[in-house]
Protein backbone atom coordinates (compact mmCIF):
# COMPACT_ATOMS: atom_id res chain seq x y z
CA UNK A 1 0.00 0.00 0.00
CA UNK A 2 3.03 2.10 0.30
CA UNK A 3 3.47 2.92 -3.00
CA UNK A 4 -0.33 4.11 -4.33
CA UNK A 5 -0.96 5.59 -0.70
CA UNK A 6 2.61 7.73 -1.33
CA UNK A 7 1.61 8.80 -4.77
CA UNK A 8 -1.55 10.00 -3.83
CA UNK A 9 -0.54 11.51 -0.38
CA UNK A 10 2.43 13.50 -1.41
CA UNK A 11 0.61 14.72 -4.99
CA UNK A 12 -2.12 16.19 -3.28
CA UNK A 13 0.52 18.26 -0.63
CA UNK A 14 2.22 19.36 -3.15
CA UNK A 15 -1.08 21.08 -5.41
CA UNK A 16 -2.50 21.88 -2.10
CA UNK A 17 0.27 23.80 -0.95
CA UNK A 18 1.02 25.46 -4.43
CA UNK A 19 -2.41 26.87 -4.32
CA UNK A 20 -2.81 27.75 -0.45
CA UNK A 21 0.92 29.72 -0.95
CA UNK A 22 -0.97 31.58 -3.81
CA UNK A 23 -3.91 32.56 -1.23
CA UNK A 24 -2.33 33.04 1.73
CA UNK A 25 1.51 33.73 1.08
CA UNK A 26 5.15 32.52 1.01
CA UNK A 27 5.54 32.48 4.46
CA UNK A 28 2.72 31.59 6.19
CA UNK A 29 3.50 28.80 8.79
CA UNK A 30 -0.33 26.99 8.74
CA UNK A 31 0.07 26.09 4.90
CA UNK A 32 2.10 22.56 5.52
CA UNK A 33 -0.68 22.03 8.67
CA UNK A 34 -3.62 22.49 6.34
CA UNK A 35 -2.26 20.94 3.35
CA UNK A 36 -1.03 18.07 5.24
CA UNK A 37 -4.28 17.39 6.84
CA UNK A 38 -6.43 17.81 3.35
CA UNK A 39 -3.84 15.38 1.36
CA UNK A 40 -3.78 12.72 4.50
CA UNK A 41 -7.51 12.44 4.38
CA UNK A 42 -7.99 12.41 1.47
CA UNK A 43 -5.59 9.61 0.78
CA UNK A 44 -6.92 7.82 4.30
CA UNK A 45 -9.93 7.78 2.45
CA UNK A 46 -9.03 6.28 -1.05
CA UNK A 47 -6.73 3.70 0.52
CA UNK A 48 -8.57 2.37 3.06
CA UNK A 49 -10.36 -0.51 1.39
CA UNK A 50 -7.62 -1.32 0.10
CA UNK A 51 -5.52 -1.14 3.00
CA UNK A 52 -8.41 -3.15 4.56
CA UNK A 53 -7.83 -6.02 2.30
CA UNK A 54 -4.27 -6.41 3.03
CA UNK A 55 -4.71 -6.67 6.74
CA UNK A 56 -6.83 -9.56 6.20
CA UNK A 57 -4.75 -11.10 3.80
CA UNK A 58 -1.46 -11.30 6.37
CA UNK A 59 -3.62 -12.01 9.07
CA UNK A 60 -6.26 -14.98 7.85
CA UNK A 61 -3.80 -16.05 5.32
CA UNK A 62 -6.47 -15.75 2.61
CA UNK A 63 -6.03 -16.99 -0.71
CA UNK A 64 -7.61 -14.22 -3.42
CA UNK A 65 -10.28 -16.25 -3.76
CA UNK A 66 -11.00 -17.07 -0.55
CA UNK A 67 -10.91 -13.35 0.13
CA UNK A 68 -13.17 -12.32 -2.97
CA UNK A 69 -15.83 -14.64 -1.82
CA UNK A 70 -15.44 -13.42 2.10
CA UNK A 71 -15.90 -9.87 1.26
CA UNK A 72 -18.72 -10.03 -1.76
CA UNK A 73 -20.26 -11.76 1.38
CA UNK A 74 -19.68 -9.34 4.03
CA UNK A 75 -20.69 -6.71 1.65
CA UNK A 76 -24.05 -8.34 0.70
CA UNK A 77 -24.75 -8.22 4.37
CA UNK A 78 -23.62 -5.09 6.03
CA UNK A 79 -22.67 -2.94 2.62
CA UNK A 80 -19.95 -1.06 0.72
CA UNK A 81 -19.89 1.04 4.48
CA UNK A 82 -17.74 -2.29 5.62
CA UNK A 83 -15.35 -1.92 3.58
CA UNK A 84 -14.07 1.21 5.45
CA UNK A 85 -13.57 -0.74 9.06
CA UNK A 86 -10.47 1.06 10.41
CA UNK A 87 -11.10 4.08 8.96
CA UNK A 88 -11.69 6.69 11.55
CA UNK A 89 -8.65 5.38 13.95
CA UNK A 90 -6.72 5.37 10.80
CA UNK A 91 -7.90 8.96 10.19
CA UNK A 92 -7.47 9.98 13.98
CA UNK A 93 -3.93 8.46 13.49
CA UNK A 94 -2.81 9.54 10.11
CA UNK A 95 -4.16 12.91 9.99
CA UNK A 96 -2.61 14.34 13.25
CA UNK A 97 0.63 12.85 11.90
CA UNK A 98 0.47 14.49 8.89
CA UNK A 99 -0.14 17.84 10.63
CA UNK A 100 2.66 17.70 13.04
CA UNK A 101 4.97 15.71 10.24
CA UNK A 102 4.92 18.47 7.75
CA UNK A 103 5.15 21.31 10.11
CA UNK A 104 8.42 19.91 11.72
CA UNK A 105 9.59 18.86 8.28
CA UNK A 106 9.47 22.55 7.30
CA UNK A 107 10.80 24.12 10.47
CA UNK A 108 13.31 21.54 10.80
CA UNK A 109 14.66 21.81 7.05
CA UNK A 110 14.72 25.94 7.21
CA UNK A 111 16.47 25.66 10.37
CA UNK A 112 19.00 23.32 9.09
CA UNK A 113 19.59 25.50 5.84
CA UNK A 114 19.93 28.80 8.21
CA UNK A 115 22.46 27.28 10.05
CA UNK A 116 24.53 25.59 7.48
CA UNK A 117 24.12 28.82 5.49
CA UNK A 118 22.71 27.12 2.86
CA UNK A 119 19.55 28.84 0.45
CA UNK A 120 18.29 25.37 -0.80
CA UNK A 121 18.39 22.23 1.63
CA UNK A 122 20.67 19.41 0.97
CA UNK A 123 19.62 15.55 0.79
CA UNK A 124 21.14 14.98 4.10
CA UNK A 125 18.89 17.81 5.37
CA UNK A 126 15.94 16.50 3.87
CA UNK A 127 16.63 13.03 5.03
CA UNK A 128 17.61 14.46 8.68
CA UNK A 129 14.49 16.39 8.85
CA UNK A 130 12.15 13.44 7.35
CA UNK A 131 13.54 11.63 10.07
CA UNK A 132 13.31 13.87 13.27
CA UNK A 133 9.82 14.84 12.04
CA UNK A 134 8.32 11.44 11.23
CA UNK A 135 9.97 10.12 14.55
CA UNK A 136 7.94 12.47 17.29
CA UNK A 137 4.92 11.66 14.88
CA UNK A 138 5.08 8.26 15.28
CA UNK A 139 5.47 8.15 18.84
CA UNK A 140 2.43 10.88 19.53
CA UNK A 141 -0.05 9.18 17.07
CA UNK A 142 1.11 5.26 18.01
CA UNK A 143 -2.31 4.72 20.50
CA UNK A 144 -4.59 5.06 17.18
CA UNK A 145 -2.29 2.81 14.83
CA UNK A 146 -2.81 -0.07 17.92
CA UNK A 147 -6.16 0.66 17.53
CA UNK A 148 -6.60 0.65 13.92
CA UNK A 149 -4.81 -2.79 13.87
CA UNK A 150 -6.86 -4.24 16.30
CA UNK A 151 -9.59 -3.07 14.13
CA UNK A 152 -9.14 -4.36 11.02
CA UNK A 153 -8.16 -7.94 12.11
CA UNK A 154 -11.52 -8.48 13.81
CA UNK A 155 -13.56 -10.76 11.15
CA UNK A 156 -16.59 -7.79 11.03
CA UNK A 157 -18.20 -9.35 14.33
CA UNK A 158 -20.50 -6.22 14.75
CA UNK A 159 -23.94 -6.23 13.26
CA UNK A 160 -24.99 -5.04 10.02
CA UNK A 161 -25.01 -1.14 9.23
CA UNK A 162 -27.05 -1.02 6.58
CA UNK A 163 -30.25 0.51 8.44
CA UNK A 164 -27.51 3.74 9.56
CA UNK A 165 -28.63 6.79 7.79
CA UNK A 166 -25.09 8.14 6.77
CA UNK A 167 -25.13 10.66 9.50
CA UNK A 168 -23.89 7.64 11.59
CA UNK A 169 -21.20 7.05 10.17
CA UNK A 170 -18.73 9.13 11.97
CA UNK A 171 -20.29 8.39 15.17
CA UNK A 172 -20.24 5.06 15.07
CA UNK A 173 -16.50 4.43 14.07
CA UNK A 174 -15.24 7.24 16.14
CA UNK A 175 -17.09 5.63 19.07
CA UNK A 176 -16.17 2.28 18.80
CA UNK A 177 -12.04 3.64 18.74
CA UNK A 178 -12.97 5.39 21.95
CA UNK A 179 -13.97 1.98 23.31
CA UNK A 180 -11.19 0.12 22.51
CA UNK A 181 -8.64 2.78 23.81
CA UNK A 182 -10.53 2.07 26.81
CA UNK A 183 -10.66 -1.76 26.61
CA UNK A 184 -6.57 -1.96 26.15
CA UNK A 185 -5.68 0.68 28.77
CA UNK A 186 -8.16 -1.92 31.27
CA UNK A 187 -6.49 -5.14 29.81
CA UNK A 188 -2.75 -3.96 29.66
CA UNK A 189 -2.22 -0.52 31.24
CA UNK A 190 -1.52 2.89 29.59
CA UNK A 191 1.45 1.21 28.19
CA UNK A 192 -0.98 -1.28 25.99
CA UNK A 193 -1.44 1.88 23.55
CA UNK A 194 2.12 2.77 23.47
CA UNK A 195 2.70 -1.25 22.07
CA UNK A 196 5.31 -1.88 19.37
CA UNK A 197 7.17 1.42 19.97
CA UNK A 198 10.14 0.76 18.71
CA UNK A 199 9.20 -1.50 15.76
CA UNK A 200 7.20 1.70 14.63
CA UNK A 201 10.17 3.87 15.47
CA UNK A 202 12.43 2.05 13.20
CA UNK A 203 9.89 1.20 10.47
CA UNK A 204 8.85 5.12 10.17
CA UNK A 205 12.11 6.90 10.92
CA UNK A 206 14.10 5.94 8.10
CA UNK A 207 10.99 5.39 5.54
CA UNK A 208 9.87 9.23 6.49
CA UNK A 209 13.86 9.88 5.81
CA UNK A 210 14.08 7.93 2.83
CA UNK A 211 10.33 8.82 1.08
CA UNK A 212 10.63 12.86 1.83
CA UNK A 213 14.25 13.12 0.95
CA UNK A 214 14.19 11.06 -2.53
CA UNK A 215 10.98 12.77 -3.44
CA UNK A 216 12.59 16.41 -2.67
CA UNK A 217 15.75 15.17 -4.92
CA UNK A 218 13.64 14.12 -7.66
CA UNK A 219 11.42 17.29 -7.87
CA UNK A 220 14.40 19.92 -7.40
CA UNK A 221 16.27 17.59 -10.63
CA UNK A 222 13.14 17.74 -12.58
CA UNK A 223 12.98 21.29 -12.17
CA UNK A 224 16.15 21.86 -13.20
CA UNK A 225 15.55 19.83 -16.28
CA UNK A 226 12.77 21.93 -17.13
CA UNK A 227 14.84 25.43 -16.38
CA UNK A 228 17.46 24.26 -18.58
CA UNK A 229 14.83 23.56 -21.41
CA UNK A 230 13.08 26.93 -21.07
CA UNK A 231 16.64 27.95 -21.49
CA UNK A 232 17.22 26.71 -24.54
């Protein structure tokens, strides 16, 4: 899921941002919060079915047509609605992350150029500030990813939705996260949400690195390729 989810994800930050720098200026600090949030949930949203399915795969071992036939069936029974189980802890984990990711990223890399008296940011300062940034937003989001995994390997055990008027939605999933926080904090402690720290630490870090500071080399050598073209 990496790949589509990244595609999506860091396409719409980029337009978003473009367009909110043409609104509200150059400078303004809130543009990577609000772009980050509108470009996480949107790409929460697109990739969460599929997302879905790939949970279930690893954990039921499912062949694909063992899984086709289990969801046409859970669809036929509580609707296309199921298909989004995991959603809203995904969204209360993904989209705070996003915020406080790109707003770091941005302090972090201008810092780093100020004081290395540089006007454009190297890759080490991308990958340096991918990494500090994606690190503290693992750790403050990690109670909603233990959550969202807990989530999406029940087998749908909840009754059917489809009598919800849409309205419901919302409530419903962002209720039933609330009760499971509470449910693993009874069973295990505080610590219980705070489970597989540093797995996630070491999973995110260097992919936050790696993702932000290849994707900042690649744009900044495609615009030069299109400079030198105008150019000529």
């Amino acid at each position: 899921m990496a790949v589509p989810a990244t595609v999506v994800y860091f396409t719409c930050y980029d337009q978003l941002t473009a367009v909110l720098r043409s609104k509200l200026g150059e400078n303004e600090t809130r543009i990577p919060i609000i772009a980050g949030i509108m470009a996480r949930f949107g790409a929460v949203t697109v990739i969460s079915p599929l997302e879905l399915i790939r949970t279930k795969m690893q954990s039921k071992k499912f062949s694909y047509k063992e899984l086709y036939q289990f969801l046409s069936k859970k669809v036929s029974e509580d609707g296309w609605i199921s298909l989004w189980k995991g959603w809203a802890p995904t969204v209360l984990r993904d989209v705070p992350f996003s915020a406080m990711y790109w707003y770091n990223y941005e302090i972090l890399k201008k810092w780093l150029c100020e004081k290395s008296g540089l006007y454009e940011p190297t890759f080490m300062i991308n990958f340096t500030s991918g990494a500090l940034s994606g690190s503290f937003a693992a750790v403050a989001t990690l109670p909603f990813d233990v959550v969202k995994t807990q989530k999406q390997t029940q087998l749908w055990t909840y009754e059917s939705h489809k009598t919800f008027f849409f309205f419901f939605f919302f409530f419903f999933f962002f209720f039933t996260t609330w009760v499971i926080m509470k449910n693993i904090v009874a069973k295990n402690g505080f610590s219980g949400l705070f489970a597989g720290l540093i797995p996630r630490l070491i999973k995110i870090a260097p992919a936050c690195a790696i993702m932000i500071s290849t994707y900042e080399s690649g744009k900044a050598f495609f615009h030069r390729q299109n400079v030198q073209r105008q150019q000529f």
